[in-house]
C-alpha atoms as a PDB file:
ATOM      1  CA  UNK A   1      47.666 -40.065  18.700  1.00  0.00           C
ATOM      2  CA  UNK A   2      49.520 -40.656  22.255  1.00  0.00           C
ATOM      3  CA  UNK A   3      48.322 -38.708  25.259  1.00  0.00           C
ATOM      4  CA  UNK A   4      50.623 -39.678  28.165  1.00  0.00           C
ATOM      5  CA  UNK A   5      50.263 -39.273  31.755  1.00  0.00           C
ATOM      6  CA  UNK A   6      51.914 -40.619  34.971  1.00  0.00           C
ATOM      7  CA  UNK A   7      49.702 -41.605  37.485  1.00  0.00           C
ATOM      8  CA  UNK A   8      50.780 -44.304  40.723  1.00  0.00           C
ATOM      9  CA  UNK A   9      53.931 -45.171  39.269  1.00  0.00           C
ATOM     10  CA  UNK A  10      52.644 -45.866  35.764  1.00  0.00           C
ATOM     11  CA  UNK A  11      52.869 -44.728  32.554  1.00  0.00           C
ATOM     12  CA  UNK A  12      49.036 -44.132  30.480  1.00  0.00           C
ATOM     13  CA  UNK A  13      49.186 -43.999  26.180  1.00  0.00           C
ATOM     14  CA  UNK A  14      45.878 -43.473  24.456  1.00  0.00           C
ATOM     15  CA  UNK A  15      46.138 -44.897  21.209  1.00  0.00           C
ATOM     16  CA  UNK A  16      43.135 -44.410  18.900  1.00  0.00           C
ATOM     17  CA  UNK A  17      42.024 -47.398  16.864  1.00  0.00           C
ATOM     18  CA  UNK A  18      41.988 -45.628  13.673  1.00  0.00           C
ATOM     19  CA  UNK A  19      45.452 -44.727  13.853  1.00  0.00           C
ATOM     20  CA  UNK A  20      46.816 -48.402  14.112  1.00  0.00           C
ATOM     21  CA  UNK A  21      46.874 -49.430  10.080  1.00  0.00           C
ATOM     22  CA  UNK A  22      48.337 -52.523  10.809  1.00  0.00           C
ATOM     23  CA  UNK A  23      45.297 -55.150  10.043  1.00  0.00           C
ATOM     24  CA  UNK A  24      43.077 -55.862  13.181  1.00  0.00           C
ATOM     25  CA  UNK A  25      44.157 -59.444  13.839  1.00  0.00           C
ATOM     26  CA  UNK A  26      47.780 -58.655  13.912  1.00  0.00           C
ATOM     27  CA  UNK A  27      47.157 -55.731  16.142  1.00  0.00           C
ATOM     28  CA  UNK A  28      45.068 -58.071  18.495  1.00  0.00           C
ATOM     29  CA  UNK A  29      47.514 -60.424  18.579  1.00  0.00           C
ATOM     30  CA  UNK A  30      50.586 -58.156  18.947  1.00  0.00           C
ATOM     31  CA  UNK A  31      48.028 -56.737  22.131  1.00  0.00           C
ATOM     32  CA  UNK A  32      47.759 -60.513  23.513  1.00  0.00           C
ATOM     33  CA  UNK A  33      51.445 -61.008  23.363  1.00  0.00           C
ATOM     34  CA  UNK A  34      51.988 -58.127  25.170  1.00  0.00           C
ATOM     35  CA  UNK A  35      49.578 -58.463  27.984  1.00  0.00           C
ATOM     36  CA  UNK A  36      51.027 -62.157  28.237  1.00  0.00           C
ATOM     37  CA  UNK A  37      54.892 -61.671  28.165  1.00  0.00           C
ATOM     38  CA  UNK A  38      56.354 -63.759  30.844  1.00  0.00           C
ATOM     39  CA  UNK A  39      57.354 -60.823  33.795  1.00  0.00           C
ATOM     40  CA  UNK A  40      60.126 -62.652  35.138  1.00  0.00           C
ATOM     41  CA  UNK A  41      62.264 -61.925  32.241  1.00  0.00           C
ATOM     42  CA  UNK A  42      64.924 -59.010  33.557  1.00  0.00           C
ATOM     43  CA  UNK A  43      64.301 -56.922  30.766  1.00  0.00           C
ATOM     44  CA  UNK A  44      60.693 -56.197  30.694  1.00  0.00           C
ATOM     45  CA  UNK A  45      58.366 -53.724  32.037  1.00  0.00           C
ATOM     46  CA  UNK A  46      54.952 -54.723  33.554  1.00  0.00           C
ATOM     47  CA  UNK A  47      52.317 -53.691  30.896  1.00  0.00           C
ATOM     48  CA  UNK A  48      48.923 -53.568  30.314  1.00  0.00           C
ATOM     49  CA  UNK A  49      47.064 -52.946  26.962  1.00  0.00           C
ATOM     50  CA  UNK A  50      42.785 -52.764  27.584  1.00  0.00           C
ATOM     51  CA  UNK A  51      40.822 -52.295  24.147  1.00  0.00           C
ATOM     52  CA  UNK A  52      38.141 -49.493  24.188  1.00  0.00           C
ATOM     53  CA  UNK A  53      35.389 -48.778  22.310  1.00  0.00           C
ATOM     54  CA  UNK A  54      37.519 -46.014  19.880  1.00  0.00           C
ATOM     55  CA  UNK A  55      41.205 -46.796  21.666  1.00  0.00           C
ATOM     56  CA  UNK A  56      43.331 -48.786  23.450  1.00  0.00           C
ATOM     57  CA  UNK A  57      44.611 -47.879  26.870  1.00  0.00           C
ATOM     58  CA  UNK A  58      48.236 -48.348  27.464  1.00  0.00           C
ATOM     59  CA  UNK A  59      49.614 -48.607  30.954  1.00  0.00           C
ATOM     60  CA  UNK A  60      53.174 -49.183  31.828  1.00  0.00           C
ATOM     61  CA  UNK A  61      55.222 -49.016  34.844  1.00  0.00           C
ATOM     62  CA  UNK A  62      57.756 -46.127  35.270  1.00  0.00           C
ATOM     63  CA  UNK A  63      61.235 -46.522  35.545  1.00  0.00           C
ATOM     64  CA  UNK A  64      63.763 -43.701  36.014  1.00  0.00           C
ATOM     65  CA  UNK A  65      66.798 -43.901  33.404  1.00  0.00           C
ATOM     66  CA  UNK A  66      70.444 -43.724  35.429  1.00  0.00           C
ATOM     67  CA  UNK A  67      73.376 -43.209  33.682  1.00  0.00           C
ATOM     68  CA  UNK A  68      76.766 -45.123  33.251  1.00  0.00           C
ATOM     69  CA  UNK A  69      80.116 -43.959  31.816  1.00  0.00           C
ATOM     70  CA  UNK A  70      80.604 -47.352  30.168  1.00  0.00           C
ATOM     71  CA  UNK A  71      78.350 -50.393  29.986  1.00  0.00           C
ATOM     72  CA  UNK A  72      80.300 -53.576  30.339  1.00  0.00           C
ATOM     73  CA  UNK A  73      79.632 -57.066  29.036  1.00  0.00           C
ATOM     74  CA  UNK A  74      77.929 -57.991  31.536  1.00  0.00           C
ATOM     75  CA  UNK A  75      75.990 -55.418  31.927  1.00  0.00           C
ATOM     76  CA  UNK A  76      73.878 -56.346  28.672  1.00  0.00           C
ATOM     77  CA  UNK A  77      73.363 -60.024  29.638  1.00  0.00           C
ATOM     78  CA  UNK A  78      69.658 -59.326  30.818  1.00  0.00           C
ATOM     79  CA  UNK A  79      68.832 -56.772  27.934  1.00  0.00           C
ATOM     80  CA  UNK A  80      70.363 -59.930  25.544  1.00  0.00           C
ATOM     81  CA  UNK A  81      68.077 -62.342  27.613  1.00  0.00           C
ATOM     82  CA  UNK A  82      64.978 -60.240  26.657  1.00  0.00           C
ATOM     83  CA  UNK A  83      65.529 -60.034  23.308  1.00  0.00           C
ATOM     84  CA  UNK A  84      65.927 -63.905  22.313  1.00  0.00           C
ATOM     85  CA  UNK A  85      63.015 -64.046  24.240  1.00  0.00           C
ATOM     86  CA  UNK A  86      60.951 -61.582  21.774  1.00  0.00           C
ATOM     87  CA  UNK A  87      62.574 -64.141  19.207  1.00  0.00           C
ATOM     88  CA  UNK A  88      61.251 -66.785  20.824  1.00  0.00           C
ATOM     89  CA  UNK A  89      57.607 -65.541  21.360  1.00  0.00           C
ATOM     90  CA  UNK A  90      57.296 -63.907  17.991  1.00  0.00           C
ATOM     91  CA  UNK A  91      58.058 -60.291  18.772  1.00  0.00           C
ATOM     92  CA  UNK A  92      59.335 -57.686  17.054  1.00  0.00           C
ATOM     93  CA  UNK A  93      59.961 -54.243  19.323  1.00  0.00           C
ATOM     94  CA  UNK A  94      60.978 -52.492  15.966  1.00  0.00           C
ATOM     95  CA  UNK A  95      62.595 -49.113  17.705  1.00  0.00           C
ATOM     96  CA  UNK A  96      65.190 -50.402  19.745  1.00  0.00           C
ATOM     97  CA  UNK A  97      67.428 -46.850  20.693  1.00  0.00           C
ATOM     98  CA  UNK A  98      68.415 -44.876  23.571  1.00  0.00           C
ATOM     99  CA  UNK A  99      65.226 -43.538  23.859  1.00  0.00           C
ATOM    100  CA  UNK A 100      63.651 -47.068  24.686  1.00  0.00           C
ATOM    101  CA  UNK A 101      66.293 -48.576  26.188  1.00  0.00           C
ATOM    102  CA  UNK A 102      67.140 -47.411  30.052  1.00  0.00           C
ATOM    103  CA  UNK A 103      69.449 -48.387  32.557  1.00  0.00           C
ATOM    104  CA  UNK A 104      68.364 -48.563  35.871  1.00  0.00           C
ATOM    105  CA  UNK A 105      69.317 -49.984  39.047  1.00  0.00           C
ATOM    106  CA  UNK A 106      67.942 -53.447  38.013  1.00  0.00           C
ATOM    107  CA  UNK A 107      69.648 -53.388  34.637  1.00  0.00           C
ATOM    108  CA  UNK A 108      68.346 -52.152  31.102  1.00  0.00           C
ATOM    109  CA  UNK A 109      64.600 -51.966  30.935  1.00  0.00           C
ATOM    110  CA  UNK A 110      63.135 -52.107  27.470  1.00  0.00           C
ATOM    111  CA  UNK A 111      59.902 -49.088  27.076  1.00  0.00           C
ATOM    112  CA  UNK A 112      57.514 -48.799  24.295  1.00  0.00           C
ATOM    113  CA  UNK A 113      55.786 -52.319  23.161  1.00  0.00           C
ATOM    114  CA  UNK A 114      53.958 -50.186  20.441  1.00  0.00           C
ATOM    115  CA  UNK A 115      50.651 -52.002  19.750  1.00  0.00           C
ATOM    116  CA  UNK A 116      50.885 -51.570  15.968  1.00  0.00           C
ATOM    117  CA  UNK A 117      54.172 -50.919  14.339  1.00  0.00           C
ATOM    118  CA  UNK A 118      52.147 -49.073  11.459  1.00  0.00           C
ATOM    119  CA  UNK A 119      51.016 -46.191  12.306  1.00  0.00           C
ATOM    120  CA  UNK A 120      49.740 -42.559  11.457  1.00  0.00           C
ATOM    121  CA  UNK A 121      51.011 -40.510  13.881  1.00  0.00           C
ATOM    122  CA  UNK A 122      51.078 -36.571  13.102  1.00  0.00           C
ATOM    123  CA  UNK A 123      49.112 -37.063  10.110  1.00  0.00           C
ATOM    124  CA  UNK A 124      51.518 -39.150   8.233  1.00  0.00           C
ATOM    125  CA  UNK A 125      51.836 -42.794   7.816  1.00  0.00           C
ATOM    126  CA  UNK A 126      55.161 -44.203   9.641  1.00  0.00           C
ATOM    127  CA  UNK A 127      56.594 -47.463  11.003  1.00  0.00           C
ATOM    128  CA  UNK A 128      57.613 -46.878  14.437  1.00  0.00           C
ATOM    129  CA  UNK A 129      61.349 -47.242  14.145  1.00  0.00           C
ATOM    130  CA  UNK A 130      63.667 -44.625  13.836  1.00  0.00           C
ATOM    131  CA  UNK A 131      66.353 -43.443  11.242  1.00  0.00           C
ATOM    132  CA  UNK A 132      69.107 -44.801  10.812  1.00  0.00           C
ATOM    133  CA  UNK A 133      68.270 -48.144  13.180  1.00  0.00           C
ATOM    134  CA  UNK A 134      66.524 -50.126  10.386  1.00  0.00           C
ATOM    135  CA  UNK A 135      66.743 -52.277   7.649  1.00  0.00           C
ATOM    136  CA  UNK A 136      66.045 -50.041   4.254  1.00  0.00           C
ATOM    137  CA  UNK A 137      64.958 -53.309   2.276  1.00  0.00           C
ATOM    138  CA  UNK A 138      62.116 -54.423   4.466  1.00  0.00           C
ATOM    139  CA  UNK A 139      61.233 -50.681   5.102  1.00  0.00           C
ATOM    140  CA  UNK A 140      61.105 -50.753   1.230  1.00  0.00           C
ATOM    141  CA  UNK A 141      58.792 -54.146   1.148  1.00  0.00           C
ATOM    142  CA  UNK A 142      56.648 -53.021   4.160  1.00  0.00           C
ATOM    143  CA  UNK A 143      57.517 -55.191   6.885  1.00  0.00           C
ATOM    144  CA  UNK A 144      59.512 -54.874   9.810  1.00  0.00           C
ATOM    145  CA  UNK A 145      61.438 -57.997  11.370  1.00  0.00           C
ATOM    146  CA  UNK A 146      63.954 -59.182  13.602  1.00  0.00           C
ATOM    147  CA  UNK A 147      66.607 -57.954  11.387  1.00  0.00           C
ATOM    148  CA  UNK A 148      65.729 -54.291  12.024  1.00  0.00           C
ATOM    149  CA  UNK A 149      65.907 -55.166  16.400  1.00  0.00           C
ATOM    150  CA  UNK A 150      68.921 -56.706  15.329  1.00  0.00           C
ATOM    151  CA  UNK A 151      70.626 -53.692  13.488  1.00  0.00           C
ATOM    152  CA  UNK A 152      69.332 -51.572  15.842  1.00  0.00           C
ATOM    153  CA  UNK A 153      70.798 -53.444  19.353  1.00  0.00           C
ATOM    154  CA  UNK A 154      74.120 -53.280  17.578  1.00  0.00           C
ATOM    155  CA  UNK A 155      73.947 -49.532  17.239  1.00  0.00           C
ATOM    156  CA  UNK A 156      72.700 -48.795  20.640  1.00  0.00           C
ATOM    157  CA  UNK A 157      75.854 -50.772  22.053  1.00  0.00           C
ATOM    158  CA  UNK A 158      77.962 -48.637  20.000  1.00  0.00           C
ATOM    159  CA  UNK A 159      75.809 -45.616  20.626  1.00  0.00           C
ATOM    160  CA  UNK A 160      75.537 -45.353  24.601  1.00  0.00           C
ATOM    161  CA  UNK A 161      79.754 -46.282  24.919  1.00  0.00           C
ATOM    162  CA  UNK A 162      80.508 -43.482  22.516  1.00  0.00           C
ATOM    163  CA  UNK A 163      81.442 -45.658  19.782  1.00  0.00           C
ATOM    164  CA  UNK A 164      79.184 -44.316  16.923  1.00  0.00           C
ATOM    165  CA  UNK A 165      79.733 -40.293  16.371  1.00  0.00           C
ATOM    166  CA  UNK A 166      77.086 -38.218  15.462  1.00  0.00           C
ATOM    167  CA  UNK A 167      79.324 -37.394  12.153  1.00  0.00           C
ATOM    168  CA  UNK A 168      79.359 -41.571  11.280  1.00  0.00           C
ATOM    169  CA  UNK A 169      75.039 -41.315  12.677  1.00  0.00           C
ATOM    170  CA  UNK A 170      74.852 -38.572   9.306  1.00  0.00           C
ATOM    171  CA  UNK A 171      76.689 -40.341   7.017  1.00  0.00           C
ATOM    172  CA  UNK A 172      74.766 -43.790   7.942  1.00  0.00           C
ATOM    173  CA  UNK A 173      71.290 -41.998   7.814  1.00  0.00           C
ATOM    174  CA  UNK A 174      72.334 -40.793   4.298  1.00  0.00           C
ATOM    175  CA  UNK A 175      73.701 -44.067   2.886  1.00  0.00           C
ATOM    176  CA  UNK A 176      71.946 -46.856   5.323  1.00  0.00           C
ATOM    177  CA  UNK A 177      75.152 -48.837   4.384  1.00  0.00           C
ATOM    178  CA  UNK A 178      75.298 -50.798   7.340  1.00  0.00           C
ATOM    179  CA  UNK A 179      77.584 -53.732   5.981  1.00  0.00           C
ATOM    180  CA  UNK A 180      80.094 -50.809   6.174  1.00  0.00           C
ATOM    181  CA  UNK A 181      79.592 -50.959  10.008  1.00  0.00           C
ATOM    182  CA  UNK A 182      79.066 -53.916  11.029  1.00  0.00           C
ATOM    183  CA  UNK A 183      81.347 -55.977   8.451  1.00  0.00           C
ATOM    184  CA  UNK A 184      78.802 -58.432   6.961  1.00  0.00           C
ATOM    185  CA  UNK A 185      75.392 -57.806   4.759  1.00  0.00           C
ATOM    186  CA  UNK A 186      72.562 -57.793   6.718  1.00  0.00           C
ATOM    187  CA  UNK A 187      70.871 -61.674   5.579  1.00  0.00           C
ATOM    188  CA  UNK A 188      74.129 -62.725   7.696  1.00  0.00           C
ATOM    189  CA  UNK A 189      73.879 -60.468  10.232  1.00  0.00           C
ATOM    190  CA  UNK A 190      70.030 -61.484  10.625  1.00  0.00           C
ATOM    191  CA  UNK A 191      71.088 -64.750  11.547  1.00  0.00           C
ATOM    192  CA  UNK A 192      73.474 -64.267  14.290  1.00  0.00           C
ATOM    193  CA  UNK A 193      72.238 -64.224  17.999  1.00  0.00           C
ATOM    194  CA  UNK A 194      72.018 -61.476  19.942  1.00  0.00           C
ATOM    195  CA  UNK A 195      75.161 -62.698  22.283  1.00  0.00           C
ATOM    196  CA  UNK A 196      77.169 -62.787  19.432  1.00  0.00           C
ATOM    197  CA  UNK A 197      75.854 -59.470  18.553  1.00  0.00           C
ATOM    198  CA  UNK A 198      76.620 -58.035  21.385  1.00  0.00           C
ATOM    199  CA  UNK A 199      80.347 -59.641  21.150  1.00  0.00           C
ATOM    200  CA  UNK A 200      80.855 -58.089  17.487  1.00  0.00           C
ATOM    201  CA  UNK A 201      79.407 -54.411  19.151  1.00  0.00           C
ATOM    202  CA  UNK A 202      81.859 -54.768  22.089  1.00  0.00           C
ATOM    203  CA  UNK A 203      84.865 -55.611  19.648  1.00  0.00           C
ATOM    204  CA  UNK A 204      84.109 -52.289  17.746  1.00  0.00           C
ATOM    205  CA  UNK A 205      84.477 -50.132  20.070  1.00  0.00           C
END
């Protein structure tokens, strides 16, 4: 369970250890990641994760979302930046939407490096991703990868430049048939960068 507060310009989570299901060592070392991401990349949030005896402290600086009409190219070069770095380093965000994604004066600011993506969270067991932004198969097998950041930053481009309706958000949550979307199946689409994912986004708009 999450109990959040704002205090001196940062954001407090409370996650209790028996909550996390993902095995120890992989939440440890998700944790150590975290507390070690290089800060200079434009797309990051200063964070802190400290282990307690029943729960893990979360502390993250605040950042106010502005708003844009339309995000250009350029905009996203920071935001693509971060996320070949999480390649790079090993790290997968799994819930990359609107509500984790914010654009402020210094560019789009990624929120939420969840320590565990397994989780039971309102008494039911649940990756931390949300519907429709994911791959189905490795939902299906248990594991969440780069492919699901993937699919998801190529919705939120369409998303926040009103390119994805909420009528074509139903009728993907009901069929997850994102080949229909994004014009190739997803192995393919798993390999491309995130520059040229952003380029196939911009061109679908």
């Amino acid at each position: 369970m999450k109990r959040v507060t704002l205090k001196d310009g940062y954001i407090y989570k409370r996650f209790l250890k028996k909550e996390l299901l993902d095995p120890i060592e992989i939440v440890e070392n998700r944790i150590k990641i975290i507390n070690h991401f290089d800060w200079s990349i434009p797309g990051l949030l200063n964070t802190l994760i400290i282990s307690e005896e029943n729960s893990y402290i979360y502390r993250q600086k605040y950042c106010k979302q502005q708003k844009k009409q339309f995000y250009e190219e350029a905009d996203f070069s920071g935001l693509v930046e971060t996320l070949t770095y999480f390649q790079q380093i090993g790290f997968v965000h799994g819930d990359l939407n609107k509500k984790n994604i914010f654009w402020t004066k210094e560019g789009f600011k990624i929120l939420d490096y969840e320590p565990s993506l397994n989780q039971l969270k309102n008494g039911r067991v649940q990756f931390m991703i949300t519907k429709p932004y994911f791959s189905k198969e490795e939902v299906k097998r248990g594991e969440i990868s780069f492919l699901t950041d993937k699919i998801a930053f190529f919705y939120f481009i369409l998303r926040i430049n009103g390119g994805f309706s909420n009528r074509n958000l139903v009728e993907l949550s009901r069929t997850f048939n994102h080949q229909a979307v994004i014009g190739m199946c997803e192995k393919d689409f798993g390999q491309l960068s995130y520059t040229n994912i952003l380029n196939i986004a911009l061109k679908n708009l």
